[in-house]
PDB file of N, CA and C in Angstrom:
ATOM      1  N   UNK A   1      90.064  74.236-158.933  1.00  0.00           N
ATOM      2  CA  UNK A   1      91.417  74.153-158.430  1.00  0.00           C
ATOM      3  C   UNK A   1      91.422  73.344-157.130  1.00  0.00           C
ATOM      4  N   UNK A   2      92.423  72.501-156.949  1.00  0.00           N
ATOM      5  CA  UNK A   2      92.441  71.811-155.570  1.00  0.00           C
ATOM      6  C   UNK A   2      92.854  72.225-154.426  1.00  0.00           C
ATOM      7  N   UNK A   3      92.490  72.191-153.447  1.00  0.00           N
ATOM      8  CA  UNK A   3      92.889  72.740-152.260  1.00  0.00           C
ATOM      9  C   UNK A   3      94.395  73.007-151.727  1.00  0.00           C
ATOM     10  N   UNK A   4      95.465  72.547-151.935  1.00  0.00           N
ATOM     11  CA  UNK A   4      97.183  72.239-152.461  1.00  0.00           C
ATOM     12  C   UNK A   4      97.119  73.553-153.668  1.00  0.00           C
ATOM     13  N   UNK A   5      96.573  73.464-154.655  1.00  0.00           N
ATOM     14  CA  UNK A   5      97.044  75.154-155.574  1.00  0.00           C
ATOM     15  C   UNK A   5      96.390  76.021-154.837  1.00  0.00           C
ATOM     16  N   UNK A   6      95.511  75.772-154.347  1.00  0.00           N
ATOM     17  CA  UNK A   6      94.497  77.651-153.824  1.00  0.00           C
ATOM     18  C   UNK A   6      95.859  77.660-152.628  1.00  0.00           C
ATOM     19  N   UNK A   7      96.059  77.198-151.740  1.00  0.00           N
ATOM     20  CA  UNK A   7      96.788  77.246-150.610  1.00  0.00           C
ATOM     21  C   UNK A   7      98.131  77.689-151.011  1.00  0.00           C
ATOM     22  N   UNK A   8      99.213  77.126-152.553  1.00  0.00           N
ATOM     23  CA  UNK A   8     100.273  77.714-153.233  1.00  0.00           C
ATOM     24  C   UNK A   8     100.279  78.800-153.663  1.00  0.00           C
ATOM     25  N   UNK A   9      99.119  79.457-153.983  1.00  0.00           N
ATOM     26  CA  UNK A   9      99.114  80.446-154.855  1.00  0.00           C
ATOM     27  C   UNK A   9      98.770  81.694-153.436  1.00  0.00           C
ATOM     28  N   UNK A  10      98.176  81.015-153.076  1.00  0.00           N
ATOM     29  CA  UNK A  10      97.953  82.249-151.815  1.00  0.00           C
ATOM     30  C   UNK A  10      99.260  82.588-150.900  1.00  0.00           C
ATOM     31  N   UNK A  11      99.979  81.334-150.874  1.00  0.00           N
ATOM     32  CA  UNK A  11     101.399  81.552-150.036  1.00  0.00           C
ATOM     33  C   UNK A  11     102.159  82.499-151.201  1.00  0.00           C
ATOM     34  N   UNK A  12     102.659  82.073-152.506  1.00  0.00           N
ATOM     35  CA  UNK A  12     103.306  83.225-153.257  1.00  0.00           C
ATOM     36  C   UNK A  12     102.699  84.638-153.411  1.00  0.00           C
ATOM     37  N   UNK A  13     101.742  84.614-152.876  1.00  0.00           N
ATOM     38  CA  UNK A  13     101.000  86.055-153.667  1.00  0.00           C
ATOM     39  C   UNK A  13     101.323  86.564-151.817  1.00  0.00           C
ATOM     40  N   UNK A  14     101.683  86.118-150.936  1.00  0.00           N
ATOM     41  CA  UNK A  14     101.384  86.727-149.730  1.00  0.00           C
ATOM     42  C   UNK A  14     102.948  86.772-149.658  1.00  0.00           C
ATOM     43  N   UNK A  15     104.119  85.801-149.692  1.00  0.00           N
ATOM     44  CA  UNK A  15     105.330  85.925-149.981  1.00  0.00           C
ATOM     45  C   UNK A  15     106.187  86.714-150.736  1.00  0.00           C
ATOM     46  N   UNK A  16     105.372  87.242-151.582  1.00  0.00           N
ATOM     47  CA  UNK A  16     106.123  88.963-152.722  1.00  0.00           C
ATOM     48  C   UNK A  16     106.066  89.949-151.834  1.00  0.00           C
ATOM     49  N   UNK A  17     106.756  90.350-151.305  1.00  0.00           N
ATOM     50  CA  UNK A  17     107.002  91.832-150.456  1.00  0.00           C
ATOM     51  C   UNK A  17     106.276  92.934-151.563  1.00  0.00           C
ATOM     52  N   UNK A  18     105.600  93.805-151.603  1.00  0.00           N
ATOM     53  CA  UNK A  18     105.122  94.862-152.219  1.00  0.00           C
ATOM     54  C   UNK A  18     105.686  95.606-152.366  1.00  0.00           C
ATOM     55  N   UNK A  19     106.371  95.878-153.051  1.00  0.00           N
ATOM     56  CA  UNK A  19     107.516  97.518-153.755  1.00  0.00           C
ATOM     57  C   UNK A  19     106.754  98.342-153.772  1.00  0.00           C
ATOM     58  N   UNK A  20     107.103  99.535-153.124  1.00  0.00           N
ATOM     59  CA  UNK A  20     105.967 100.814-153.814  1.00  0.00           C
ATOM     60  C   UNK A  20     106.943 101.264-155.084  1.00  0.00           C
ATOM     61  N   UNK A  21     105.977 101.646-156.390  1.00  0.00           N
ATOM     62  CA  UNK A  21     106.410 101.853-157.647  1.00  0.00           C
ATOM     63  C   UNK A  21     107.487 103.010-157.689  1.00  0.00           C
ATOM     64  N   UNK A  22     106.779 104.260-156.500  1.00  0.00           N
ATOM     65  CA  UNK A  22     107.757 105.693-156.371  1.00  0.00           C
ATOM     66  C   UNK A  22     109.240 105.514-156.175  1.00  0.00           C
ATOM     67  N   UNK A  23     109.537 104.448-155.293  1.00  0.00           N
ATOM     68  CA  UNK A  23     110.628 103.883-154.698  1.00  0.00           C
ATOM     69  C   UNK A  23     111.608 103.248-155.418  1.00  0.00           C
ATOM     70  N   UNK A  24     112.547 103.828-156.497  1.00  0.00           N
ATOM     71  CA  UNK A  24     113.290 102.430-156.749  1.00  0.00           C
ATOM     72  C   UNK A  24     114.200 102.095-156.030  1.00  0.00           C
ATOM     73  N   UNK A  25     114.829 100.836-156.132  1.00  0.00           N
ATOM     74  CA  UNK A  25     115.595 100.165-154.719  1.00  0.00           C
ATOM     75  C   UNK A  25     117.241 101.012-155.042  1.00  0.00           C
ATOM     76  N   UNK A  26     117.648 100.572-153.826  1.00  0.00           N
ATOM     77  CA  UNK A  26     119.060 101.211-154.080  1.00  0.00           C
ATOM     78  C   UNK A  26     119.714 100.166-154.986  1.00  0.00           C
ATOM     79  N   UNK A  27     121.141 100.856-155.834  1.00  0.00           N
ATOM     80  CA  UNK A  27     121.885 100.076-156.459  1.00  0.00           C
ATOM     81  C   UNK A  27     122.898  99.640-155.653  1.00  0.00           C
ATOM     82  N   UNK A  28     123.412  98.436-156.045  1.00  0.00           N
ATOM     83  CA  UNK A  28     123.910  97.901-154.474  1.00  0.00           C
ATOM     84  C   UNK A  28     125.408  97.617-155.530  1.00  0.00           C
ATOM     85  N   UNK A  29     127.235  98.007-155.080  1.00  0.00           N
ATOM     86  CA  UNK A  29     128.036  97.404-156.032  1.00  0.00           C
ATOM     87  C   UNK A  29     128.077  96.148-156.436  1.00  0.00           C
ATOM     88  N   UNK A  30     128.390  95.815-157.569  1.00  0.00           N
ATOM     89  CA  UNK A  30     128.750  94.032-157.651  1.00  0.00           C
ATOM     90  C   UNK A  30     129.834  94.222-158.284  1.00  0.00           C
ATOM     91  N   UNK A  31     130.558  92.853-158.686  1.00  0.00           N
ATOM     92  CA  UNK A  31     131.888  92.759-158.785  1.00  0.00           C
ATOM     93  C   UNK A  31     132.630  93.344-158.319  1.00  0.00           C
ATOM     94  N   UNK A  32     133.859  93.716-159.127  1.00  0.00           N
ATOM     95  CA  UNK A  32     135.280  94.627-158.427  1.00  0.00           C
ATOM     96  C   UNK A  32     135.111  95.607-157.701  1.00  0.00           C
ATOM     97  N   UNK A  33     133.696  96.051-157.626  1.00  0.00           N
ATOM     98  CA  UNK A  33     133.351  97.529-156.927  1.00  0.00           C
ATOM     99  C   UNK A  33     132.714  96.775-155.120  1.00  0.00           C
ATOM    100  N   UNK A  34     132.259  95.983-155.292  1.00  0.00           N
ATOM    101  CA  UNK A  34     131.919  94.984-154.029  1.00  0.00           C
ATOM    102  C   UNK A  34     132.969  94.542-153.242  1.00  0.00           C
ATOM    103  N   UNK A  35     133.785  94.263-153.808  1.00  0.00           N
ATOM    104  CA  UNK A  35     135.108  93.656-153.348  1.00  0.00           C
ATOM    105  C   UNK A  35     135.971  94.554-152.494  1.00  0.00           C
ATOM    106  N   UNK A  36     136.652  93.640-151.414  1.00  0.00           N
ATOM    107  CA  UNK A  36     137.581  94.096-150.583  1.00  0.00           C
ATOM    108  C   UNK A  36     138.865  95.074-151.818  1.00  0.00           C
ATOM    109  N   UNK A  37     139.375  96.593-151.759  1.00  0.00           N
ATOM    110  CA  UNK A  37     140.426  96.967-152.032  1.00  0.00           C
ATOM    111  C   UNK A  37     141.474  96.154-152.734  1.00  0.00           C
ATOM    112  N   UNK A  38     142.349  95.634-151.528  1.00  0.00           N
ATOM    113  CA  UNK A  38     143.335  94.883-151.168  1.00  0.00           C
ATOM    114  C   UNK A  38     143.168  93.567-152.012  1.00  0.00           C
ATOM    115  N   UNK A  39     142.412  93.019-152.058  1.00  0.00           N
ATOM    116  CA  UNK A  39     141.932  91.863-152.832  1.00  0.00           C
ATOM    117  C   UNK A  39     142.294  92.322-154.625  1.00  0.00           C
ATOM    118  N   UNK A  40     141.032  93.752-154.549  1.00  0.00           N
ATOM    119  CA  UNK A  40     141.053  94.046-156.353  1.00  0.00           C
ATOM    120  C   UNK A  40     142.661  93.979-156.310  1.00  0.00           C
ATOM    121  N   UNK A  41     143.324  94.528-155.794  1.00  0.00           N
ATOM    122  CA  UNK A  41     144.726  95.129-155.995  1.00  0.00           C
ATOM    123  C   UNK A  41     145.620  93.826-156.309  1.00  0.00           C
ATOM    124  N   UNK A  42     145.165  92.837-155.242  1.00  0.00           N
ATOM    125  CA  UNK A  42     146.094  91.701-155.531  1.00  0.00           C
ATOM    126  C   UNK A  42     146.213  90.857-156.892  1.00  0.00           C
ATOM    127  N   UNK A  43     144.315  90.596-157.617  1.00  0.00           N
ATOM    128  CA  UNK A  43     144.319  90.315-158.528  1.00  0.00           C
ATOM    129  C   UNK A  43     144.972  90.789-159.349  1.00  0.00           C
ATOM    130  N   UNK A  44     144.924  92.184-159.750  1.00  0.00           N
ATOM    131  CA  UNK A  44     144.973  92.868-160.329  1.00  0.00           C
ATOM    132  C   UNK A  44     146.880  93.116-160.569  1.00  0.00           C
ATOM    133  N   UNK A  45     147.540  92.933-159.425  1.00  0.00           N
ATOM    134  CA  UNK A  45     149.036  92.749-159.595  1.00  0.00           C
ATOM    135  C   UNK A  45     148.784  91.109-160.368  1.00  0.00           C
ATOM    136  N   UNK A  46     148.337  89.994-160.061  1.00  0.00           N
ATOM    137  CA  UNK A  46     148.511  88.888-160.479  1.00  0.00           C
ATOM    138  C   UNK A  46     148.290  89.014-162.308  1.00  0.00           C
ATOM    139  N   UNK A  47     147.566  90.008-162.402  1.00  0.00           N
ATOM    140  CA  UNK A  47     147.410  89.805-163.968  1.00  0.00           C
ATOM    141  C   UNK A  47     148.750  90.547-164.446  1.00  0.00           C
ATOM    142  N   UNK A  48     148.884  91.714-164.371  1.00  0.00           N
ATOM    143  CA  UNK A  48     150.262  92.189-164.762  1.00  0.00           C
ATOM    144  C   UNK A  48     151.479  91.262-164.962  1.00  0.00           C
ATOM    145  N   UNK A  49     151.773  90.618-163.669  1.00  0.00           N
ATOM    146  CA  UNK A  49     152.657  90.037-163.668  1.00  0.00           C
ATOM    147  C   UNK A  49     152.593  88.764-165.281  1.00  0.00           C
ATOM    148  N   UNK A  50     151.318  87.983-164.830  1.00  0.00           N
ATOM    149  CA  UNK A  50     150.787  86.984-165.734  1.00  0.00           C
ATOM    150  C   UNK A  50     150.534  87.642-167.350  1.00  0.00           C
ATOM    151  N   UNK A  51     150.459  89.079-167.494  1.00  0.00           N
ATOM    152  CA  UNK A  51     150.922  89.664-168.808  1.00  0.00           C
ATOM    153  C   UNK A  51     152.387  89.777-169.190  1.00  0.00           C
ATOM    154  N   UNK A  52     152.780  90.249-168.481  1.00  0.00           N
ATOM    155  CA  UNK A  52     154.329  90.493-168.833  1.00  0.00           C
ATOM    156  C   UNK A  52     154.987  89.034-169.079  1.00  0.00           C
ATOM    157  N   UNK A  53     154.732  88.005-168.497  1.00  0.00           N
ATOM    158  CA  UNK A  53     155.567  87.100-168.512  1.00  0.00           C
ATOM    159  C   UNK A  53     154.568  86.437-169.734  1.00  0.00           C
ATOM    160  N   UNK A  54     153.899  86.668-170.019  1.00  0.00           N
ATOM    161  CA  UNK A  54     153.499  85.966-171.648  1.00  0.00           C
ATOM    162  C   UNK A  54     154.083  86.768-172.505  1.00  0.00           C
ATOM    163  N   UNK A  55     154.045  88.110-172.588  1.00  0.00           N
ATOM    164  CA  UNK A  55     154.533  88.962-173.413  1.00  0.00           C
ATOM    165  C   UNK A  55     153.978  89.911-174.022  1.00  0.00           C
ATOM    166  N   UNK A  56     152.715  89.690-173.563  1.00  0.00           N
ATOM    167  CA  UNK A  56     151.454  90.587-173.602  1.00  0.00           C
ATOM    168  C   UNK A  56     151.661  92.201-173.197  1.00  0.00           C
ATOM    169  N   UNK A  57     152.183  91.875-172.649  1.00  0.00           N
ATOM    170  CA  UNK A  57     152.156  93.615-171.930  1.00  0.00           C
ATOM    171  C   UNK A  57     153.206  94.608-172.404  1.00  0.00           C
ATOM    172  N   UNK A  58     152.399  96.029-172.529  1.00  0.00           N
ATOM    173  CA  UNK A  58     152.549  96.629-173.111  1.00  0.00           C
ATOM    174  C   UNK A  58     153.315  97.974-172.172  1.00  0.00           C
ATOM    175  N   UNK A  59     154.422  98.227-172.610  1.00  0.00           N
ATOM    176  CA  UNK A  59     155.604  99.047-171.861  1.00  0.00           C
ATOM    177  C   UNK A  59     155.270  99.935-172.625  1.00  0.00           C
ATOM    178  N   UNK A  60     155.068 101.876-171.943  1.00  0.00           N
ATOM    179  CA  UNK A  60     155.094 102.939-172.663  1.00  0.00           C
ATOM    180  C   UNK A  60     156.410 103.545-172.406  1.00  0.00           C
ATOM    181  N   UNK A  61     157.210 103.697-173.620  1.00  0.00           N
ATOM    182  CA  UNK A  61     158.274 104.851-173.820  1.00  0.00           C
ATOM    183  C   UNK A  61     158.106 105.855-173.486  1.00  0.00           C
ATOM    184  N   UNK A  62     158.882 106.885-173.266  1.00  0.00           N
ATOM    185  CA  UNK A  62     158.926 108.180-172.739  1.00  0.00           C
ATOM    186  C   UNK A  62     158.028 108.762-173.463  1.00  0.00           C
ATOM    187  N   UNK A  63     158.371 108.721-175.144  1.00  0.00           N
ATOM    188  CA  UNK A  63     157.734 109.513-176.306  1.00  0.00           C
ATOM    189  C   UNK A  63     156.025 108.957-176.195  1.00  0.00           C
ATOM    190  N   UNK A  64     155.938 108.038-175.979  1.00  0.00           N
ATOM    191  CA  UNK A  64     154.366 107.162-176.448  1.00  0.00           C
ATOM    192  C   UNK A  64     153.682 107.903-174.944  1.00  0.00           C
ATOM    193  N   UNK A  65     154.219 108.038-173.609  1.00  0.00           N
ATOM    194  CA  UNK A  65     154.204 108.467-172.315  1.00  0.00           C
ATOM    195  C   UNK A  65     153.497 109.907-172.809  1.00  0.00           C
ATOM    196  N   UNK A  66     154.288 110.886-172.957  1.00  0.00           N
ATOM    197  CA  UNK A  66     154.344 112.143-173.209  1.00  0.00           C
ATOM    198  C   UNK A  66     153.271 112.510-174.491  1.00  0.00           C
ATOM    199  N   UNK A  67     152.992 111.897-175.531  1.00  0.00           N
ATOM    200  CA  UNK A  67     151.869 111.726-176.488  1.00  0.00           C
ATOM    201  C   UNK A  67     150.373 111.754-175.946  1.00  0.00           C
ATOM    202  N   UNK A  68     150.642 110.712-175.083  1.00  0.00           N
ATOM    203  CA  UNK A  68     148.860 110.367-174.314  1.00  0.00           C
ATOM    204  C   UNK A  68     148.992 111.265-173.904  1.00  0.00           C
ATOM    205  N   UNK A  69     149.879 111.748-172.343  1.00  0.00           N
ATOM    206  CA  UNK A  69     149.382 113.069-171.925  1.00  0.00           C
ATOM    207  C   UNK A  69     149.110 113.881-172.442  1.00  0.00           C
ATOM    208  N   UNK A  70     149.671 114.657-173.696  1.00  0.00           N
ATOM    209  CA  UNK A  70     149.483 115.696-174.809  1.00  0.00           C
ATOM    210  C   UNK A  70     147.978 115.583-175.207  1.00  0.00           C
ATOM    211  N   UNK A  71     147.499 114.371-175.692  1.00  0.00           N
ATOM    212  CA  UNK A  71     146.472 113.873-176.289  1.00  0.00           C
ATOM    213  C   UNK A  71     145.256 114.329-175.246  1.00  0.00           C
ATOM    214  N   UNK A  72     145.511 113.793-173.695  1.00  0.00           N
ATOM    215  CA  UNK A  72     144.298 113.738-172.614  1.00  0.00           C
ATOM    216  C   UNK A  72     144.292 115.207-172.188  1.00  0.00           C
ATOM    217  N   UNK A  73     145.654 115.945-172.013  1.00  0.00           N
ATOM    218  CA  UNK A  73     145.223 117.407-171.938  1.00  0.00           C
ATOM    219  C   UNK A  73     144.471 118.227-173.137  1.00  0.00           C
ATOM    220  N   UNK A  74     144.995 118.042-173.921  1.00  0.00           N
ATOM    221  CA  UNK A  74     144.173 118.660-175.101  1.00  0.00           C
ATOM    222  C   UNK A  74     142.463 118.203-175.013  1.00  0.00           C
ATOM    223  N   UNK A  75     142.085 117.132-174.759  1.00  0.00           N
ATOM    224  CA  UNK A  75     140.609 116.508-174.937  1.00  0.00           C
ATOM    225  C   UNK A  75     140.033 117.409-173.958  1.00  0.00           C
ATOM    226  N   UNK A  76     140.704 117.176-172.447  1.00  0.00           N
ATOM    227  CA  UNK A  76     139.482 117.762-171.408  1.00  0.00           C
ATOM    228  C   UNK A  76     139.856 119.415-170.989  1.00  0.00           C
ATOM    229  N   UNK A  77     140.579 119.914-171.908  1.00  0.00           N
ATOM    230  CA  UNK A  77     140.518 120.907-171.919  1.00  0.00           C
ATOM    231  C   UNK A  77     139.719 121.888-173.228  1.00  0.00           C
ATOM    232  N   UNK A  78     139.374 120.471-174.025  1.00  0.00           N
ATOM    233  CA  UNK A  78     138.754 121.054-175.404  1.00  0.00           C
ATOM    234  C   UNK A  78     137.943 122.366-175.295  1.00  0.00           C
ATOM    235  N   UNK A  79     136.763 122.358-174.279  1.00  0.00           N
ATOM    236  CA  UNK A  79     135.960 123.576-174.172  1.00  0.00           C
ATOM    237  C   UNK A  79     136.464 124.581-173.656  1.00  0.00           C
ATOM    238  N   UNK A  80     137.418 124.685-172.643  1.00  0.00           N
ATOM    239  CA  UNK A  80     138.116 126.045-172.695  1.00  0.00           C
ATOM    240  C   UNK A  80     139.099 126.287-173.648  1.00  0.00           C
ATOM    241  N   UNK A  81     139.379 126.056-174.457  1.00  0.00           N
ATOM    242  CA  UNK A  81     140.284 126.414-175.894  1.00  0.00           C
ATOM    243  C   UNK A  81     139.372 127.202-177.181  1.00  0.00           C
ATOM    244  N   UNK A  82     138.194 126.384-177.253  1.00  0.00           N
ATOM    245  CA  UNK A  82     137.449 127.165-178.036  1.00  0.00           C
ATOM    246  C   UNK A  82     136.747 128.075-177.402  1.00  0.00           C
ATOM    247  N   UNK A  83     136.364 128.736-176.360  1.00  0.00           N
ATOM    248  CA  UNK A  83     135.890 129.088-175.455  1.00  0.00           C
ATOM    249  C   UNK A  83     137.240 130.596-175.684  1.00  0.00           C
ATOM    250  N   UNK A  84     138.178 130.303-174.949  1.00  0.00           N
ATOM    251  CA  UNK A  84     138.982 131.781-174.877  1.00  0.00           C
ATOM    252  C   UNK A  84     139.156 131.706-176.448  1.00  0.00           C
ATOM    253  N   UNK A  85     138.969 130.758-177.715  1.00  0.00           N
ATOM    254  CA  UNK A  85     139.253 131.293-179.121  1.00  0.00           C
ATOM    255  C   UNK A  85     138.373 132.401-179.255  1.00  0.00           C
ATOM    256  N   UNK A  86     136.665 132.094-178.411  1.00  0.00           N
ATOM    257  CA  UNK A  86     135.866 133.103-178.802  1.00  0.00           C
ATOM    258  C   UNK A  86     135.900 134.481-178.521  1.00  0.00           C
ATOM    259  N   UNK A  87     136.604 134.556-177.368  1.00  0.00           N
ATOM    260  CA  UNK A  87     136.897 135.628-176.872  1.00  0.00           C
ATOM    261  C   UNK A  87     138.080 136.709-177.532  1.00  0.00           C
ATOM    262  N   UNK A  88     139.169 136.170-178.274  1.00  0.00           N
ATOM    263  CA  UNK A  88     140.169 136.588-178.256  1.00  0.00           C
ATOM    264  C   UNK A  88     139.805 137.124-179.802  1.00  0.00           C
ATOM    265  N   UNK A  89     138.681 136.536-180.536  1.00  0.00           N
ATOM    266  CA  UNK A  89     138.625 136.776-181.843  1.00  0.00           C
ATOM    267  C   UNK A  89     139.347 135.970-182.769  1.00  0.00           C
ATOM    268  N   UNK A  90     140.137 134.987-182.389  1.00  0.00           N
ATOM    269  CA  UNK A  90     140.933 133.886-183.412  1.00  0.00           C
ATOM    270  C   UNK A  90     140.356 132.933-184.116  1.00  0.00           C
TER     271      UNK A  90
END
């Protein structure tokens, strides 16, 4: 090997910081979770708007409103329903 690779290879091998294996690194946010609030929020109005005015967007009725909720209470309440069924003998 020529004196130029022994000298490259010794700079990268001395340039890798050493991780200890026990340690994993912290998770650090990226994207929308990184981001300023105020910012997500603004995009985030910009798309609405930019849905509705294509026609994309989707308006819930009272009835379609009142359904989901019905639907999401029933789900995360699933285990206490069968739970007092067991109790009650039903």
């Amino acid at each position: 090997m020529s004196k130029t690779a022994e000298s490259s290879v010794e700079h990268t091998q001395a340039a890798a910081p050493a991780a200890p294996a026990s340690e994993p690194r912290p998770r650090r946010p990226r994207g929308f979770a990184a981001m300023d609030r105020n910012l997500v929020s603004e995009i985030a109005r910009k798309g609405g708007k930019a849905a509705h005015a294509a026609g994309t967007a989707h308006e819930f009725t009272s009835d379609e409103a009142r359904n989901a909720g019905r639907k999401g209470g029933m789900a995360t309440h699933a285990k206490r329903r069968t739970r007092d069924d067991d109790k009650t003998g039903t």
